[in-house]
N, C-alpha and C. Protein backbone atom coordinates (compact mmCIF):
# COMPACT_ATOMS: atom_id res chain seq x y z
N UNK A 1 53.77 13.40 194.76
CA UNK A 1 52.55 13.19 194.03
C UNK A 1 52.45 11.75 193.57
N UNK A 2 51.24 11.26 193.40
CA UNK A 2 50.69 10.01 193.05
C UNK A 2 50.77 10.04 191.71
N UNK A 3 50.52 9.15 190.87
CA UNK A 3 50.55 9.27 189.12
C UNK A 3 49.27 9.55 188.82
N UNK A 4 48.09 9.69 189.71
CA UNK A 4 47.13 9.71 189.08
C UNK A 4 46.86 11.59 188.91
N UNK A 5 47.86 12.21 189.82
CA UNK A 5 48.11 13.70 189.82
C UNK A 5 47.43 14.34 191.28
N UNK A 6 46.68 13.19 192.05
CA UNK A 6 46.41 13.73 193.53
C UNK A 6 48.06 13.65 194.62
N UNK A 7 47.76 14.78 195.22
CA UNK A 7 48.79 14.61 196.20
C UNK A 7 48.41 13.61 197.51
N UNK A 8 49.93 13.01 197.67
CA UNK A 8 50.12 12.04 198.90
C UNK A 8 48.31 12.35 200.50
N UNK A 9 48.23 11.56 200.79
CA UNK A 9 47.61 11.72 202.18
C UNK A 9 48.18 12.39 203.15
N UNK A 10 49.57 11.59 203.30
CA UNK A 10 50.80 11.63 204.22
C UNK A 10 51.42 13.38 204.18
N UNK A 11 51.19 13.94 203.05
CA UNK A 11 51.40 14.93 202.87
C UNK A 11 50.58 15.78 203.50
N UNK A 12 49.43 15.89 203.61
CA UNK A 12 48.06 16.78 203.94
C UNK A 12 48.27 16.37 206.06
N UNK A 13 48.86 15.07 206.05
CA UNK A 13 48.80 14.93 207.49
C UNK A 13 49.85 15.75 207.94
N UNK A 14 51.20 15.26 207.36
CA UNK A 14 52.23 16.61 207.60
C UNK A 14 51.99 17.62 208.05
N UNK A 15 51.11 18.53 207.09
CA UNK A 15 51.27 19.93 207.11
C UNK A 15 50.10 20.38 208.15
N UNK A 16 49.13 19.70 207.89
CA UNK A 16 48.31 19.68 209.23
C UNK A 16 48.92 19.74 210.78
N UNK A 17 49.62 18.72 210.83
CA UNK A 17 50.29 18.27 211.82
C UNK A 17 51.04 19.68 212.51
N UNK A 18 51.67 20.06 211.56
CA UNK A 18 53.03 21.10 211.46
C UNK A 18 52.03 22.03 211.56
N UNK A 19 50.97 22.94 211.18
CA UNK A 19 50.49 23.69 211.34
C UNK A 19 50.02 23.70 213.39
N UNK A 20 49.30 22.60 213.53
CA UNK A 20 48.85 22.78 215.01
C UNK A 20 49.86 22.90 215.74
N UNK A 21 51.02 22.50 215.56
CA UNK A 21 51.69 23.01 216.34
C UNK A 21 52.57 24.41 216.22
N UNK A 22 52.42 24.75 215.20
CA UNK A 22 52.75 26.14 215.41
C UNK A 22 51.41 27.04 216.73
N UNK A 23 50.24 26.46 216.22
CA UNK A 23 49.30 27.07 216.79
C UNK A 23 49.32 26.71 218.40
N UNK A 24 49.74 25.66 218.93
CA UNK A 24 49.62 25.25 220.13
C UNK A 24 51.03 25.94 220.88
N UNK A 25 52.27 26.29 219.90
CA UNK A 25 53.28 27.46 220.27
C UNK A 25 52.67 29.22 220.61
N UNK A 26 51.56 29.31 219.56
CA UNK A 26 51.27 30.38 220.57
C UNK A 26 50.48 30.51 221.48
N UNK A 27 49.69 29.27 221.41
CA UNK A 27 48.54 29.11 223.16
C UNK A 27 49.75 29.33 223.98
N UNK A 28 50.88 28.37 224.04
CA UNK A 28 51.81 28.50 224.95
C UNK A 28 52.66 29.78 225.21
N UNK A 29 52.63 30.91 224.37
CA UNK A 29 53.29 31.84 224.34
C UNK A 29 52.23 32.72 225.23
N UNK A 30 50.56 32.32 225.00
CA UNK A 30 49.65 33.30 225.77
C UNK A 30 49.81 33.01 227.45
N UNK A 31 50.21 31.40 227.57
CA UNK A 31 49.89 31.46 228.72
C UNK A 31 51.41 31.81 229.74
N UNK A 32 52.40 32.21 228.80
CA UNK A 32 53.69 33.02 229.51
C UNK A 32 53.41 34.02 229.46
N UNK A 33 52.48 34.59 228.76
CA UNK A 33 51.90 36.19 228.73
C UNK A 33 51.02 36.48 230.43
N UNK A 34 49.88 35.46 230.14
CA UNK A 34 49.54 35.23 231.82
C UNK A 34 49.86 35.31 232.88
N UNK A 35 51.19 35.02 232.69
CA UNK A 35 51.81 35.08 233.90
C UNK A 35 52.52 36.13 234.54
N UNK A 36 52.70 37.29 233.81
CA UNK A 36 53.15 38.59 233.75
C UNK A 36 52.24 39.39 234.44
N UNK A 37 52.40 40.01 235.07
CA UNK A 37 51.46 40.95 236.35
C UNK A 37 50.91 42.17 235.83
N UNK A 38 51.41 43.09 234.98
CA UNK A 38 51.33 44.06 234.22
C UNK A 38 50.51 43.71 233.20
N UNK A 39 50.24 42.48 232.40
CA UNK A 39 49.54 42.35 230.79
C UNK A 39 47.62 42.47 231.02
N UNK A 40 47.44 42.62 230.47
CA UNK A 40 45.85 42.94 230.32
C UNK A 40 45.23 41.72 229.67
N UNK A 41 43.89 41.72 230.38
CA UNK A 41 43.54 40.78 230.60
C UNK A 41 43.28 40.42 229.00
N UNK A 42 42.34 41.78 228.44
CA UNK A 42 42.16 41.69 227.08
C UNK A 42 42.86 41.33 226.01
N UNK A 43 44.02 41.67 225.82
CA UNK A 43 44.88 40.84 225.02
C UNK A 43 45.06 39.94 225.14
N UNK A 44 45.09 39.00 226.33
CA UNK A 44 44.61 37.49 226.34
C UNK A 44 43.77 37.44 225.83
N UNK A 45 42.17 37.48 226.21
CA UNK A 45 41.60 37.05 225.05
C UNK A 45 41.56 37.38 223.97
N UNK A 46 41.76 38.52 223.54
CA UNK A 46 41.97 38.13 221.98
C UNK A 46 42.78 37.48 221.02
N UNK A 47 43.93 37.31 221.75
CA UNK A 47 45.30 36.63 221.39
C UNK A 47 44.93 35.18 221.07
N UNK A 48 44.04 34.37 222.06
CA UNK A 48 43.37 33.11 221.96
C UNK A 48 42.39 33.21 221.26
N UNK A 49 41.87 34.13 221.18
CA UNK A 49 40.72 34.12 219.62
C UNK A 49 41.41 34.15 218.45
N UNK A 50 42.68 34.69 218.16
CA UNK A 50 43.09 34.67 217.22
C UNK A 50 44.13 33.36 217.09
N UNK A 51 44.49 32.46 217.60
CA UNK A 51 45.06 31.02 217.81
C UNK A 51 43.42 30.26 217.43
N UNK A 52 42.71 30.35 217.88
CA UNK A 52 41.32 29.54 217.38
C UNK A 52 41.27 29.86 215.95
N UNK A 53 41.35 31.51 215.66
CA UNK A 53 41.27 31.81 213.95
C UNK A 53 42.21 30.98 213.46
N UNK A 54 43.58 30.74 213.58
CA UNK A 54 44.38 30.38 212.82
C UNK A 54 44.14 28.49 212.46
N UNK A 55 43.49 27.70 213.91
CA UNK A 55 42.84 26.97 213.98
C UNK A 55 42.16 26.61 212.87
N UNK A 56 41.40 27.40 212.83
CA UNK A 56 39.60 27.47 212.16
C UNK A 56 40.31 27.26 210.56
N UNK A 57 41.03 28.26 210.56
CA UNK A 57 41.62 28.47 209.02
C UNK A 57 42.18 26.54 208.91
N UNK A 58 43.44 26.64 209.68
CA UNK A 58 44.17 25.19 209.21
C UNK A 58 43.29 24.05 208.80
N UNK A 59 42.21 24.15 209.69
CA UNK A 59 41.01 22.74 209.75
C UNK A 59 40.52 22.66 208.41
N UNK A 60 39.92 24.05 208.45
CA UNK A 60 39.04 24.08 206.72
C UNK A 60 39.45 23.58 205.78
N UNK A 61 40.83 24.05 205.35
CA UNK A 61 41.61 24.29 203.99
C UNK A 61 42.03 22.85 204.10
N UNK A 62 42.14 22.21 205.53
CA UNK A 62 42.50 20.61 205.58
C UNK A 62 41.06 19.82 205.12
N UNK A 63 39.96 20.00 205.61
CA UNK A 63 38.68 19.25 205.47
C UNK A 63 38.18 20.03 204.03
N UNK A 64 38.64 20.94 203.35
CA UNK A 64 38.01 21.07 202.14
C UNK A 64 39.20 20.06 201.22
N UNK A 65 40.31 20.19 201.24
CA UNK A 65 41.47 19.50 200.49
C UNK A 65 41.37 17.87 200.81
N UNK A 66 40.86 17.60 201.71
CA UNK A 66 40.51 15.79 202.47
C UNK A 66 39.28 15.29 201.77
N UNK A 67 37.85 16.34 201.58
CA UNK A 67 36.34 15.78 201.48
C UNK A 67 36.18 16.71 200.40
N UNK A 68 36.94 17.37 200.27
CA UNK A 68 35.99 18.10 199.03
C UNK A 68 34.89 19.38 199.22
N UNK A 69 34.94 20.24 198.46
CA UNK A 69 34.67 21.50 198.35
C UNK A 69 32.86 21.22 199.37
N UNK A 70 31.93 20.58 199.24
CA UNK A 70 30.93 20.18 200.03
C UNK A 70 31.32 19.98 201.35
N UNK A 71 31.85 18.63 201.62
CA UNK A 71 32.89 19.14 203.10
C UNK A 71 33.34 19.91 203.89
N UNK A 72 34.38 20.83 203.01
CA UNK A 72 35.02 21.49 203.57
C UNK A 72 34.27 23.08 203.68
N UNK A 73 33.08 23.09 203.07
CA UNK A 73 31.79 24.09 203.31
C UNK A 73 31.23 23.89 204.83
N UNK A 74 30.94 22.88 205.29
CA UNK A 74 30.53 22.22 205.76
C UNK A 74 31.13 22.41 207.49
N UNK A 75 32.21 22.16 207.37
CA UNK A 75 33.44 22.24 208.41
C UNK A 75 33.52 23.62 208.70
N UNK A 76 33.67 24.28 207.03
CA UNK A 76 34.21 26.03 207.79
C UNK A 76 33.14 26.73 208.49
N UNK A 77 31.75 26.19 207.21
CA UNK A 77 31.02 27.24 208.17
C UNK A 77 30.42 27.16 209.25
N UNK A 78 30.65 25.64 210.61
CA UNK A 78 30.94 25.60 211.75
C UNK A 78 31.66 26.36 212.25
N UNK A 79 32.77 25.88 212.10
CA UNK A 79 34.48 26.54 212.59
C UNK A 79 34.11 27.84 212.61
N UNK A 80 33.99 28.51 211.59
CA UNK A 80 33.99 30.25 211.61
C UNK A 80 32.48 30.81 212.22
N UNK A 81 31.20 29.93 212.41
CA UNK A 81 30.27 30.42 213.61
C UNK A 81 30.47 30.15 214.58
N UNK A 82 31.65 29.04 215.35
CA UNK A 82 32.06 29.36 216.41
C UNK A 82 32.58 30.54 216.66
N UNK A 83 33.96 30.95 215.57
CA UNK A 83 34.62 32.19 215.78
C UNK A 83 33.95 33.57 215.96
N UNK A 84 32.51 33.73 215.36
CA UNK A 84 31.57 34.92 215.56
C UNK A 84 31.41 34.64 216.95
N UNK A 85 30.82 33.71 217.78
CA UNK A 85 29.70 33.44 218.66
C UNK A 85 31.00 33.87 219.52
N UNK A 86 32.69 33.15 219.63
CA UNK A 86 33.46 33.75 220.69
C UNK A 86 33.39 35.46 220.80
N UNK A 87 34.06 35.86 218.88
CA UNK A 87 34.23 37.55 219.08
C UNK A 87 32.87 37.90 219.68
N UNK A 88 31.55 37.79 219.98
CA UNK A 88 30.51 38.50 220.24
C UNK A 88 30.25 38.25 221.56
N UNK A 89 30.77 36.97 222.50
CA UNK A 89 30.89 36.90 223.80
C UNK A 89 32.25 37.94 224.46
N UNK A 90 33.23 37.80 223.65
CA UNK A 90 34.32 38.76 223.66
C UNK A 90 33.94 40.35 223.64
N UNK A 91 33.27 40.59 223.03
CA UNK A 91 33.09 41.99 222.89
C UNK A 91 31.78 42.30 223.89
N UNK A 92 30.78 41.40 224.00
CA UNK A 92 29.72 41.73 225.06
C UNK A 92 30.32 41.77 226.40
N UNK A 93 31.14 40.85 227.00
CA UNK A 93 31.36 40.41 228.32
C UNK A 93 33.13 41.32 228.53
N UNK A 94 33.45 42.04 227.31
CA UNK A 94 34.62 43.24 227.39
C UNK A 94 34.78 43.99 228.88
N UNK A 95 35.83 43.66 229.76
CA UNK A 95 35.66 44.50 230.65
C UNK A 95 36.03 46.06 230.19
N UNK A 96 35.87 46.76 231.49
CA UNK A 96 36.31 48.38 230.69
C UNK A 96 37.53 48.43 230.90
N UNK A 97 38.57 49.20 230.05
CA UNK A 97 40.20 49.23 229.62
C UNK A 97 40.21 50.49 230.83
């Protein structure tokens, strides 16, 4: 912490940082899933919708904590109408199980 009682920059880049890559560990875990002959197709996509959620989440809580509660309004409620517009292409274009 700074003396004025805001936390470091360097800090917020960190954890940012450290967050995408957890998230880019499980893109990579989907696409060893891919490669498996037996897995369904569907749990791929949802598996990558839910790596975008976790996404969506990290960005916000980063661009509301960076710009401020206006900002970070701003950011999410992009981020999370992308995440509708995927689940509703996801669920329209659903093949049958």
């Amino acid at each position: 912490m700074v003396p004025d009682g805001k936390c470091n920059p360097k800090v917020y880049a960190n954890w940012f940082l450290f967050k995408q890559g957890e998230i880019h560990a499980a893109g990579i875990g989907l696409a060893h899933l891919s490669q498996l002959p037996d897995h369904s197709i569907v749990h791929l996509h949802w598996g990558l919708w839910g790596v975008l959620a976790a996404s969506t989440l990290s960005k916000s809580v980063l661009a509301t904590v960076s710009g401020g509660w206006q900002f970070g309004w701003r950011v999410a409620s992009a981020l999370f109408l992308m995440l509708a517009a995927i689940a509703l292409t996801l669920l329209w274009f659903q093949p049958p199980v």
